[in-house]
PDB file of N, CA and C in Angstrom:
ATOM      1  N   UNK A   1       5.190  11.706 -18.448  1.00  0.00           N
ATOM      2  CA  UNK A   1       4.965  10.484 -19.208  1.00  0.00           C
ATOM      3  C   UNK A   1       4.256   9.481 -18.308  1.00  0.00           C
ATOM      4  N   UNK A   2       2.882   9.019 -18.488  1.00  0.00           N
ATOM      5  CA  UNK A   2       2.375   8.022 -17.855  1.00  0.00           C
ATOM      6  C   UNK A   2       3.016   6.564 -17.320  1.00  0.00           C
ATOM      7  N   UNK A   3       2.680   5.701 -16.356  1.00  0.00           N
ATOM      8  CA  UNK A   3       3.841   4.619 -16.168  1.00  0.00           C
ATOM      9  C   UNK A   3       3.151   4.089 -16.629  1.00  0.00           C
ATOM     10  N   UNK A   4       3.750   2.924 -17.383  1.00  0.00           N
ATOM     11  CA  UNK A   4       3.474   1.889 -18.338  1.00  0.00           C
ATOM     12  C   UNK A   4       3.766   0.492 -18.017  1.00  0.00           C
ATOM     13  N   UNK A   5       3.906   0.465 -16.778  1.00  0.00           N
ATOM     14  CA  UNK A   5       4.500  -0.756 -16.122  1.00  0.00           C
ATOM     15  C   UNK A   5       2.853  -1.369 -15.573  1.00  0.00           C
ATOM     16  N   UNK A   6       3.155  -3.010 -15.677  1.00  0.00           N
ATOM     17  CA  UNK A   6       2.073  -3.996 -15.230  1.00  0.00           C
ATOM     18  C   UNK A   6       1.859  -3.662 -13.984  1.00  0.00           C
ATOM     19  N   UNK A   7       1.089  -3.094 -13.408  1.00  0.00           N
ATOM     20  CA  UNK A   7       0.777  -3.657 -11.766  1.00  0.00           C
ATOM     21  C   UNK A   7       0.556  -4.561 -11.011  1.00  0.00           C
ATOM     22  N   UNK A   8       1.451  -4.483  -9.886  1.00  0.00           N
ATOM     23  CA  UNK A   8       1.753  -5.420  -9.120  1.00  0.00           C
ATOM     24  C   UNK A   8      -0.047  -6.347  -9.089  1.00  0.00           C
ATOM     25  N   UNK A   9      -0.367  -7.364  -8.864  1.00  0.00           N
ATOM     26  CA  UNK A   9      -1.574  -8.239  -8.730  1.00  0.00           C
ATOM     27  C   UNK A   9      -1.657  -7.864  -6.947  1.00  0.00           C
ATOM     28  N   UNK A  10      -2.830  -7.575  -6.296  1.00  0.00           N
ATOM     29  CA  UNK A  10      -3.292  -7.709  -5.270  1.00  0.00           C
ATOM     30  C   UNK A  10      -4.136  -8.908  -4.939  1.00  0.00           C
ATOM     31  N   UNK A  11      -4.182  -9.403  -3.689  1.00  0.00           N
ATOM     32  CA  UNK A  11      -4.979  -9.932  -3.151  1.00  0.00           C
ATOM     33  C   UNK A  11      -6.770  -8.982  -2.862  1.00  0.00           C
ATOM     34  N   UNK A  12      -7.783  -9.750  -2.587  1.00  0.00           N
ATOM     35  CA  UNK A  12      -8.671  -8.797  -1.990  1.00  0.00           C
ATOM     36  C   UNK A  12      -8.147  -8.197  -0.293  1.00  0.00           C
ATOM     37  N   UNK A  13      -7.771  -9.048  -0.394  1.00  0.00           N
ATOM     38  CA  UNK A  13      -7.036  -8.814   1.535  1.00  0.00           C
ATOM     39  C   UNK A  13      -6.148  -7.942   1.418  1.00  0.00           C
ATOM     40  N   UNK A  14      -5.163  -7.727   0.567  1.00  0.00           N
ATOM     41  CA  UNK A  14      -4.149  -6.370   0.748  1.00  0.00           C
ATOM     42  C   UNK A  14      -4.641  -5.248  -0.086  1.00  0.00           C
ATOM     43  N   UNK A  15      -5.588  -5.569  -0.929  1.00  0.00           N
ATOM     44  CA  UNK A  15      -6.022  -4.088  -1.132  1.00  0.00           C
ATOM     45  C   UNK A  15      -6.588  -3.718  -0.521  1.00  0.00           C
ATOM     46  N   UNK A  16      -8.010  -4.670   0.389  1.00  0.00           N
ATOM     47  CA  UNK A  16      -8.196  -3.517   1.160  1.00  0.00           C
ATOM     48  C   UNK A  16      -7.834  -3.062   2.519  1.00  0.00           C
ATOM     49  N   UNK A  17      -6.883  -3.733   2.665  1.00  0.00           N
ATOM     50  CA  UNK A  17      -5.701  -2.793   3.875  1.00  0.00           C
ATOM     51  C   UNK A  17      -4.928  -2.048   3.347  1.00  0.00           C
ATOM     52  N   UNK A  18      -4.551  -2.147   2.009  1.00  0.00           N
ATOM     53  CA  UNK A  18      -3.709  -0.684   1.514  1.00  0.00           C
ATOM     54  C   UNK A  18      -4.687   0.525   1.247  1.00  0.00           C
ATOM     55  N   UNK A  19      -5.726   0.284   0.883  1.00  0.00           N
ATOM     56  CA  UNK A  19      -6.964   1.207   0.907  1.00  0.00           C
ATOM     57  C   UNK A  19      -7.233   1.904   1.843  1.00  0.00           C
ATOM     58  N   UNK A  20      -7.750   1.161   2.971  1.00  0.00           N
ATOM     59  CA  UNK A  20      -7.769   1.867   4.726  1.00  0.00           C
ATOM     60  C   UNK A  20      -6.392   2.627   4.483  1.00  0.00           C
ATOM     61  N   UNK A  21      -5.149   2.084   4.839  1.00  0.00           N
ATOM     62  CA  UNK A  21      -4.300   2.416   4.978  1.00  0.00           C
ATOM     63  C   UNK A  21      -3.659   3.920   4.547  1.00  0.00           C
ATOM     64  N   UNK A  22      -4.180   4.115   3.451  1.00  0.00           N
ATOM     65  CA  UNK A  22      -3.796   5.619   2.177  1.00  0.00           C
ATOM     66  C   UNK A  22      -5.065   6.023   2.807  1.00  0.00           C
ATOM     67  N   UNK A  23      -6.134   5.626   3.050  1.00  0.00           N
ATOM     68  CA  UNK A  23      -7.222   6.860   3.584  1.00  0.00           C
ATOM     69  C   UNK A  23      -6.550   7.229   5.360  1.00  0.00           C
ATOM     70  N   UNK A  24      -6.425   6.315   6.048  1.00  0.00           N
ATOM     71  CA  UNK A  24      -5.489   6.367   7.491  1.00  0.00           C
ATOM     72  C   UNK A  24      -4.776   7.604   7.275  1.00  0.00           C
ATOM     73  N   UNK A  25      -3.530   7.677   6.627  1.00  0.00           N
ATOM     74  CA  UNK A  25      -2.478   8.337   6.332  1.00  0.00           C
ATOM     75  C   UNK A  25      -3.235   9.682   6.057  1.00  0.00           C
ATOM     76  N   UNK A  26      -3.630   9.806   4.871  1.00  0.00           N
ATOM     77  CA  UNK A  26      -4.418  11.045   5.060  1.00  0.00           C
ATOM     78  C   UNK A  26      -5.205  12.193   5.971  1.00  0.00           C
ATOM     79  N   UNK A  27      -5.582  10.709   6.622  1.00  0.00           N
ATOM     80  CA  UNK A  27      -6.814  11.363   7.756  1.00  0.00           C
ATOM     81  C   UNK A  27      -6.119  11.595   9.242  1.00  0.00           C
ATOM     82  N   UNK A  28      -4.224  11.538   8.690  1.00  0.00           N
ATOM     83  CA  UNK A  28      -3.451  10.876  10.465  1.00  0.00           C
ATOM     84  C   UNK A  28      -4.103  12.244  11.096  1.00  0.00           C
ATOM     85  N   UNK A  29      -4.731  13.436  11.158  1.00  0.00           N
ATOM     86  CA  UNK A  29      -5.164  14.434  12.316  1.00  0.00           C
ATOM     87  C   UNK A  29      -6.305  13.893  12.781  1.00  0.00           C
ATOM     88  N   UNK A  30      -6.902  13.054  12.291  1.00  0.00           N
ATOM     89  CA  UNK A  30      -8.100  12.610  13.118  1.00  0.00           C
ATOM     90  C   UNK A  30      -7.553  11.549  14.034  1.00  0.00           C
ATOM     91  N   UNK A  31      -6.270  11.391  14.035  1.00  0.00           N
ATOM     92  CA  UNK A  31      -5.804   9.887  15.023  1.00  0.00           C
ATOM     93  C   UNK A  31      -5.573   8.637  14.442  1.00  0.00           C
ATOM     94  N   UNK A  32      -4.733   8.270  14.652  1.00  0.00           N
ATOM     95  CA  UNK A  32      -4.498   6.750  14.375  1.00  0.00           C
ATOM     96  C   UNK A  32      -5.559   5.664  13.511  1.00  0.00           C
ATOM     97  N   UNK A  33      -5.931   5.932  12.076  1.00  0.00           N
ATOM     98  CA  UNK A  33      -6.940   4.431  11.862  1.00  0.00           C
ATOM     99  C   UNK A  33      -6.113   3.158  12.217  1.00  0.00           C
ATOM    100  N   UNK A  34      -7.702   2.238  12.153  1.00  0.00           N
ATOM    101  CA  UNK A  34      -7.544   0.627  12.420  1.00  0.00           C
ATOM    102  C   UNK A  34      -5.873   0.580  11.607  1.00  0.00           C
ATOM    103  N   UNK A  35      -5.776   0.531   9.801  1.00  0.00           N
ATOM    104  CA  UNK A  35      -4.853   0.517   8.919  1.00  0.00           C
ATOM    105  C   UNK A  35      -3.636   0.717   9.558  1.00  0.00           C
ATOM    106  N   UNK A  36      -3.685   2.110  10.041  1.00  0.00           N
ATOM    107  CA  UNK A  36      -2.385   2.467  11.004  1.00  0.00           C
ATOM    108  C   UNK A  36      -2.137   1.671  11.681  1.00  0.00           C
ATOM    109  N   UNK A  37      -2.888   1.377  13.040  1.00  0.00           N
ATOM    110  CA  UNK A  37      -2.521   0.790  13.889  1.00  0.00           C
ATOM    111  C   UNK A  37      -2.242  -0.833  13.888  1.00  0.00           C
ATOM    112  N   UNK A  38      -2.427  -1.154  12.612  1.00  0.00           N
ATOM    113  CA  UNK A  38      -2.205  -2.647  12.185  1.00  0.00           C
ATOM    114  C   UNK A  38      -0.899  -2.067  11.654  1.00  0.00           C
ATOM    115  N   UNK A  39      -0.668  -1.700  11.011  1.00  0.00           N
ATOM    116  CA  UNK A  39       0.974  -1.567  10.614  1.00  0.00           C
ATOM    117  C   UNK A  39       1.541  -0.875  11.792  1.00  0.00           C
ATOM    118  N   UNK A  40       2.064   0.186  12.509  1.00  0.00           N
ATOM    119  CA  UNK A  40       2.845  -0.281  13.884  1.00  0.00           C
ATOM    120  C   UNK A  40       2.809  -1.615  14.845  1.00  0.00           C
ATOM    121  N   UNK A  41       1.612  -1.719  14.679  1.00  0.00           N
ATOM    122  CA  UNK A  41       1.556  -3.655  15.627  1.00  0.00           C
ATOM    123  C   UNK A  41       2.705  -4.277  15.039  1.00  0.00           C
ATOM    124  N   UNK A  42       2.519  -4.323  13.415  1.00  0.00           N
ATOM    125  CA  UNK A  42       3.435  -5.327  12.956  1.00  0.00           C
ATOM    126  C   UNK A  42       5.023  -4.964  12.451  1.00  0.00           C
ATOM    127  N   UNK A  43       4.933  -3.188  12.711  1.00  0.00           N
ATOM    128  CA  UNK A  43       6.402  -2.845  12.862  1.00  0.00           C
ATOM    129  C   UNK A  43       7.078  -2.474  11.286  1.00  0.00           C
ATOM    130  N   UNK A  44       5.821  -2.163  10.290  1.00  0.00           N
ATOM    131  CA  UNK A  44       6.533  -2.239   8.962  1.00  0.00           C
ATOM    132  C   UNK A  44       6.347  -0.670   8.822  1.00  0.00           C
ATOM    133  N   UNK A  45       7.952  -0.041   8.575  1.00  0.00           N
ATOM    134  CA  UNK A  45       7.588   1.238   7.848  1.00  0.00           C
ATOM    135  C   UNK A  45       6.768   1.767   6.777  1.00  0.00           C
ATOM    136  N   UNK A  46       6.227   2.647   6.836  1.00  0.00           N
ATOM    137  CA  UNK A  46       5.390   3.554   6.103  1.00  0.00           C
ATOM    138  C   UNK A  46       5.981   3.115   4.448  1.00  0.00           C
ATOM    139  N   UNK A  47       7.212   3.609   4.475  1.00  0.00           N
ATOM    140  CA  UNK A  47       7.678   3.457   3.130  1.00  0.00           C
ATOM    141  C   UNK A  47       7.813   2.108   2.145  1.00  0.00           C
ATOM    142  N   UNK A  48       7.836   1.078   3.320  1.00  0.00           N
ATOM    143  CA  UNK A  48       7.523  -0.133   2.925  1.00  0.00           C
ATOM    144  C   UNK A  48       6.135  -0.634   2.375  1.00  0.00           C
ATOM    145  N   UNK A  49       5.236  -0.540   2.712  1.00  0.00           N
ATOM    146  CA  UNK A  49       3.695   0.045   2.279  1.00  0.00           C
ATOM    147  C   UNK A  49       3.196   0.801   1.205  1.00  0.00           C
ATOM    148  N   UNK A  50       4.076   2.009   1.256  1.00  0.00           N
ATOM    149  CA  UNK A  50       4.097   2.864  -0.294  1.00  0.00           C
ATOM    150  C   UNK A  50       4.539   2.737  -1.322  1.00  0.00           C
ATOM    151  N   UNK A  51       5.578   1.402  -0.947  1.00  0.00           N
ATOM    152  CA  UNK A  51       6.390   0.706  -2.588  1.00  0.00           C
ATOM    153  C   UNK A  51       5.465  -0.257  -2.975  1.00  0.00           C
ATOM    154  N   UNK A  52       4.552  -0.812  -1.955  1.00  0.00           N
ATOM    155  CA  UNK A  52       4.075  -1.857  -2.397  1.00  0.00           C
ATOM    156  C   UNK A  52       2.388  -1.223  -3.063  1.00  0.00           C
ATOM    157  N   UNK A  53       2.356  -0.087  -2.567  1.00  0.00           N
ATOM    158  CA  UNK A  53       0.936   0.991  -3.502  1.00  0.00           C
ATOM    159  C   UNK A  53       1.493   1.401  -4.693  1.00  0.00           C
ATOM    160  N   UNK A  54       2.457   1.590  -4.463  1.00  0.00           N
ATOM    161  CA  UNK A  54       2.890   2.178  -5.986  1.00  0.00           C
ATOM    162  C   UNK A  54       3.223   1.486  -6.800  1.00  0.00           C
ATOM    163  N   UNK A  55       3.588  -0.226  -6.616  1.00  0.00           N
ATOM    164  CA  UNK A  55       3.517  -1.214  -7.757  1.00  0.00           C
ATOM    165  C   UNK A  55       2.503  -1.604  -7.958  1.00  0.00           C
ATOM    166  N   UNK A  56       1.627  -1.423  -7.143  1.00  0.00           N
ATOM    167  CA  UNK A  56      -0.023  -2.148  -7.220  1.00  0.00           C
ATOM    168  C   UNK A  56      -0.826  -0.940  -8.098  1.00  0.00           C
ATOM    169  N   UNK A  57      -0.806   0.320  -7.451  1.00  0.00           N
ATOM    170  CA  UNK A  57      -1.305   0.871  -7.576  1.00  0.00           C
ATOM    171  C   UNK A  57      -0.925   2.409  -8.109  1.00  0.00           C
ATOM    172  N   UNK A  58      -0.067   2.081  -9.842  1.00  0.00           N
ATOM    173  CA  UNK A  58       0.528   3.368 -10.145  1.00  0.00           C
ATOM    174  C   UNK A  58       0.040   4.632 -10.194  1.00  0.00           C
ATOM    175  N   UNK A  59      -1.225   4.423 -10.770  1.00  0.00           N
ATOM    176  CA  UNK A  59      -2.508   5.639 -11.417  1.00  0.00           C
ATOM    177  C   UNK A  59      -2.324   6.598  -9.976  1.00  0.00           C
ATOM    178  N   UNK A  60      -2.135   7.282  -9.842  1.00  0.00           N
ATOM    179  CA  UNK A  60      -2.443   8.653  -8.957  1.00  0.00           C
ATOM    180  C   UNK A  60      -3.675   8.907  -8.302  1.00  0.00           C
ATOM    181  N   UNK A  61      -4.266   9.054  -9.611  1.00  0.00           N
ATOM    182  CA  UNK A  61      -5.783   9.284  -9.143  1.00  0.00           C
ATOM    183  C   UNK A  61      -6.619   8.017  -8.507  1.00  0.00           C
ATOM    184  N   UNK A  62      -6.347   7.055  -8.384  1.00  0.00           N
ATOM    185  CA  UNK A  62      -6.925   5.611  -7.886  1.00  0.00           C
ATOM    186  C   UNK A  62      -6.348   5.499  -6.696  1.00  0.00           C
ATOM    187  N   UNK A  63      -5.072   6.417  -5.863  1.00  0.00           N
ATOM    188  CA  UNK A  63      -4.065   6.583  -4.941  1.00  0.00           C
ATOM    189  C   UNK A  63      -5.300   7.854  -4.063  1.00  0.00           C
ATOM    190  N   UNK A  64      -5.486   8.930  -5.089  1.00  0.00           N
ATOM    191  CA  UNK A  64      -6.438  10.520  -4.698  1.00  0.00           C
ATOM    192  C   UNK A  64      -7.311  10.256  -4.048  1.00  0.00           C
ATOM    193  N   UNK A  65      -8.088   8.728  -5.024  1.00  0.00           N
ATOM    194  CA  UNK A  65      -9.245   8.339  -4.354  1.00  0.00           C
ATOM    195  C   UNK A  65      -9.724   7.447  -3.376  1.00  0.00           C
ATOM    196  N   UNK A  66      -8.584   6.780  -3.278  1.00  0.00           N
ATOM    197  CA  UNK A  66      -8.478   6.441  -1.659  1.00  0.00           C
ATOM    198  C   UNK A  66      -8.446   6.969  -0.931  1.00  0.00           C
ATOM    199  N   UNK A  67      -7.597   8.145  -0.710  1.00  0.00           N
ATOM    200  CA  UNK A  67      -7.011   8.647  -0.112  1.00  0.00           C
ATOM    201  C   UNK A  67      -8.595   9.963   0.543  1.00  0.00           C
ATOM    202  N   UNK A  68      -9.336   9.774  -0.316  1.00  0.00           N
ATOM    203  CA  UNK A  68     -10.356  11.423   0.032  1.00  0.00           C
ATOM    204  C   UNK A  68     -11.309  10.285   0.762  1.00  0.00           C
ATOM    205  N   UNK A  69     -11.706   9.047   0.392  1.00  0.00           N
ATOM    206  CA  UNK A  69     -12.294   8.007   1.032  1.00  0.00           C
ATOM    207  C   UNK A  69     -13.408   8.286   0.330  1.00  0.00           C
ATOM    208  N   UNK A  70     -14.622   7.455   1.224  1.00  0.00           N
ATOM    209  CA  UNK A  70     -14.331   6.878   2.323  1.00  0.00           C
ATOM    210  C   UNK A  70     -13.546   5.560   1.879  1.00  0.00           C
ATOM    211  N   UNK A  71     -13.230   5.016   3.203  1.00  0.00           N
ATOM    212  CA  UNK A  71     -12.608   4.183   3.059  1.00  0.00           C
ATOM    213  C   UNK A  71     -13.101   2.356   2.960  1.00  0.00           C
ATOM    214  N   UNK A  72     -12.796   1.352   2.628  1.00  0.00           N
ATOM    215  CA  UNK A  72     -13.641   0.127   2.192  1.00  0.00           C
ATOM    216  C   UNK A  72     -14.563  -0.063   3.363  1.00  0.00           C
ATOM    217  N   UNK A  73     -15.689  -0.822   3.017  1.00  0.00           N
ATOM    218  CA  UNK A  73     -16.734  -1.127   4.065  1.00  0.00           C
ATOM    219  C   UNK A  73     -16.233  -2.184   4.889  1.00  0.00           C
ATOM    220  N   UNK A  74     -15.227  -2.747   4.541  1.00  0.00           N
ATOM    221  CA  UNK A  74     -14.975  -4.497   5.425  1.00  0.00           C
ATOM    222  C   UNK A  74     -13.880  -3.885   6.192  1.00  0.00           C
ATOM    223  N   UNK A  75     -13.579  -4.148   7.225  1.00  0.00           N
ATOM    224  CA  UNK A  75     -12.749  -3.804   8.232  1.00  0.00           C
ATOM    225  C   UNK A  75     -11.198  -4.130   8.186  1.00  0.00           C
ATOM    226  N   UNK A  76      -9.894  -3.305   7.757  1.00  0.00           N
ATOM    227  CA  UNK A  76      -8.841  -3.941   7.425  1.00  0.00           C
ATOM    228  C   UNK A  76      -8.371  -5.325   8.574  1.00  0.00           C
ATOM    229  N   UNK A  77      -8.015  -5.825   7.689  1.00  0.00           N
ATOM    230  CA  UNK A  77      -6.640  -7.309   8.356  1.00  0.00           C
ATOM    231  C   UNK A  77      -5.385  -7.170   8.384  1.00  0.00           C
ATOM    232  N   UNK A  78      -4.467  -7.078   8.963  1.00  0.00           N
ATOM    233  CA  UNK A  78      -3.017  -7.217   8.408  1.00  0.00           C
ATOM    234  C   UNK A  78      -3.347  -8.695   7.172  1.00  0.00           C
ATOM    235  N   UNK A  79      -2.500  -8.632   6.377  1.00  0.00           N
ATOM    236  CA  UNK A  79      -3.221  -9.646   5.487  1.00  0.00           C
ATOM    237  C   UNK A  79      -1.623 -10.143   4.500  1.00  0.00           C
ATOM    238  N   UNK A  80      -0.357 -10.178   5.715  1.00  0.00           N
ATOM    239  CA  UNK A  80       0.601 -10.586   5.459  1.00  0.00           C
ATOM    240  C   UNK A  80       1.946 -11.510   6.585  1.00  0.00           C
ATOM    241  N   UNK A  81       1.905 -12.663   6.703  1.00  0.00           N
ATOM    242  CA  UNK A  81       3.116 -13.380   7.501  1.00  0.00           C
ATOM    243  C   UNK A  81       4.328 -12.647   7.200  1.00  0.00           C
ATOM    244  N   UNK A  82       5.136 -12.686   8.213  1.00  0.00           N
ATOM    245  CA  UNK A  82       6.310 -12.150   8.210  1.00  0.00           C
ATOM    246  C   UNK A  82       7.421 -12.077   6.846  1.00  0.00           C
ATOM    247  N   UNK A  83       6.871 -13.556   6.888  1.00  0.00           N
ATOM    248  CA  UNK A  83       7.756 -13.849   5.040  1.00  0.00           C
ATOM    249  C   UNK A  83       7.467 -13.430   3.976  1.00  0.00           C
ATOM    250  N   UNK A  84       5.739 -13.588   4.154  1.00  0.00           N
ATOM    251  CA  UNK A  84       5.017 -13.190   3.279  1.00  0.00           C
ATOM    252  C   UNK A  84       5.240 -11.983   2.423  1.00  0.00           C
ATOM    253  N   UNK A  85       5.382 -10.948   3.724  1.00  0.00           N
ATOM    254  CA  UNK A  85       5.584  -9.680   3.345  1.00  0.00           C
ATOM    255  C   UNK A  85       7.020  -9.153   2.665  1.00  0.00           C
ATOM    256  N   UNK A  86       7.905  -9.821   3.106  1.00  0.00           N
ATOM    257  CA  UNK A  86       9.519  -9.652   2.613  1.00  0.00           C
ATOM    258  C   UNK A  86       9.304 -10.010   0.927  1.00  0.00           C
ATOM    259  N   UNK A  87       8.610 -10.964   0.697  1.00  0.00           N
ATOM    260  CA  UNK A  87       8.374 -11.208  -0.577  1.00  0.00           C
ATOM    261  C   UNK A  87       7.668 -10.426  -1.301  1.00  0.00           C
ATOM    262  N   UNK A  88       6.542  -9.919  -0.533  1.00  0.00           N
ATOM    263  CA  UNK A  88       5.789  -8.740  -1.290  1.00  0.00           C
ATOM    264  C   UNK A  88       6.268  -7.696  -1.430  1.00  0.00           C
ATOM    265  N   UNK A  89       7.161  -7.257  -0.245  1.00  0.00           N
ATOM    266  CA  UNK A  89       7.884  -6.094  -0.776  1.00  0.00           C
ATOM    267  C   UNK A  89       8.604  -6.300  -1.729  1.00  0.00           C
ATOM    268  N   UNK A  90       9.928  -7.321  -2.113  1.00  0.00           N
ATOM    269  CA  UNK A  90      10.686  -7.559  -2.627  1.00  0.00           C
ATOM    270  C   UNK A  90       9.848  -7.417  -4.084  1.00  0.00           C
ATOM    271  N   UNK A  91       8.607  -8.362  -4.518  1.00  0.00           N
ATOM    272  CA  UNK A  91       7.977  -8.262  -5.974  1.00  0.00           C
ATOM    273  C   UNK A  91       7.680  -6.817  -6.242  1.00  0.00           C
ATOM    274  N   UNK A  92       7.233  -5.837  -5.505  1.00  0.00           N
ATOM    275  CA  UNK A  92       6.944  -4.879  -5.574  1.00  0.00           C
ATOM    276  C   UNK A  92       7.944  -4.049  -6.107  1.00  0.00           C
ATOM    277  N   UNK A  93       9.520  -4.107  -5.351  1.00  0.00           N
ATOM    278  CA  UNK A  93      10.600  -3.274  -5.522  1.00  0.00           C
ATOM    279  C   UNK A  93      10.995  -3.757  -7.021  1.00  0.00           C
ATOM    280  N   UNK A  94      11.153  -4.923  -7.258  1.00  0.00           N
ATOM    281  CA  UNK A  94      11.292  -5.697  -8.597  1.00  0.00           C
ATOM    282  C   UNK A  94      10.306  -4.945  -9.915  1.00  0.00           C
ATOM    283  N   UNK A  95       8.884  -4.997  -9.413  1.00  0.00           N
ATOM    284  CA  UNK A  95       8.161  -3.780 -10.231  1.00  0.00           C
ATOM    285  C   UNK A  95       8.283  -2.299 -10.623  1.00  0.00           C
ATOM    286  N   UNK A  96       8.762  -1.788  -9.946  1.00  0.00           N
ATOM    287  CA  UNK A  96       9.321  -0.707  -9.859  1.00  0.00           C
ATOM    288  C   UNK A  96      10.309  -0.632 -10.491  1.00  0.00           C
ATOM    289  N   UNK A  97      11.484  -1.329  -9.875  1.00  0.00           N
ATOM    290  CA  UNK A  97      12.853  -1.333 -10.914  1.00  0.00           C
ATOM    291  C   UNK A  97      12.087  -1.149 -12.403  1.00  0.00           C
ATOM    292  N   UNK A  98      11.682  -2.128 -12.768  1.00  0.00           N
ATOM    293  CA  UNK A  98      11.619  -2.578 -14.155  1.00  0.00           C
ATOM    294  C   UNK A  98      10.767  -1.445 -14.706  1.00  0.00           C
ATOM    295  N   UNK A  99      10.519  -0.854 -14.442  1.00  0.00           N
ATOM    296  CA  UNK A  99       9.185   0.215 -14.953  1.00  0.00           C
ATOM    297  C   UNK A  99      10.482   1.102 -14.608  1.00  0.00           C
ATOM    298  N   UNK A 100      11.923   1.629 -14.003  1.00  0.00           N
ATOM    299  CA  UNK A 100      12.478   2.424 -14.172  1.00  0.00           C
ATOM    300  C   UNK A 100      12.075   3.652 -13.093  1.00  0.00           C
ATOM    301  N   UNK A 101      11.791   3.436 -11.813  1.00  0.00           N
ATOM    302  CA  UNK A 101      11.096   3.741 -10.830  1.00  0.00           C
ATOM    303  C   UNK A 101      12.419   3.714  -9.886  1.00  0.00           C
ATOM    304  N   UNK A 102      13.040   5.262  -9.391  1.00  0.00           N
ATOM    305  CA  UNK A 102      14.134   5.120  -8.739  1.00  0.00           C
ATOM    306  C   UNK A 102      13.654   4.364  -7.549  1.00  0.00           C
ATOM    307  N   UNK A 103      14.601   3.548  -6.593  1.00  0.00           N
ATOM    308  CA  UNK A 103      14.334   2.693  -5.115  1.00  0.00           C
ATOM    309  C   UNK A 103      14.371   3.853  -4.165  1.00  0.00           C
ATOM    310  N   UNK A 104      13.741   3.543  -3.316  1.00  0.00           N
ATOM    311  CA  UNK A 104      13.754   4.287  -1.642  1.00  0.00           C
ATOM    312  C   UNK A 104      14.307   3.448  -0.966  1.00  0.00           C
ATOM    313  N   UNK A 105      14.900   2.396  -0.892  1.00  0.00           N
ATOM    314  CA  UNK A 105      15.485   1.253   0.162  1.00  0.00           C
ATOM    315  C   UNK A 105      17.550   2.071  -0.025  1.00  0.00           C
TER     316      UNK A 105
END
């Protein structure tokens, strides 16, 4: 059954670090991307990142196609304050719930 839930609203700045990021992940045998290495700098698990793709970004195939790349032309940013991000995760997990999306936390 397709999800039918609103997606989370992105910034241009966190999509395209979640973009890098799902092409990163993919590509981790080629080494560490920029994406990667901006999220260990800032210490946020993987899974924390993937709740916040999967409220943004339910469709699969819009996930596929990041993921085969290439990846955006502008160079990722971390493109979240410490708080910032607790909140984004938090709206994200809130999206999920409501769309009936078991939690990973």
């Amino acid at each position: 059954m397709p999800n039918k839930h609103p997606p989370m609203k992105l910034s241009r700045e966190e999509e395209n670090f979640l973009r890098h990021w799902i092409f990163d992940e993919s590509h981790y045998q080629d080494g560490p991307g920029p994406a990667k290495r901006l999220q260990l700098e800032h210490q946020v698990a993987p899974v924390q990142l993937a709740t916040i793709i999967a409220a943004a970004m339910p469709n699969l195939e819009v996930q596929a196609a990041a993921a085969k790349g290439p990846p955006p032309d502008s160079p990722p940013t971390w493109p979240w304050a410490r708080q910032t991000f607790d909140a984004r995760l938090a709206e994200a997990q809130a999206v999920l719930e409501a769309a009936g999306v078991p939690s990973s936390h």
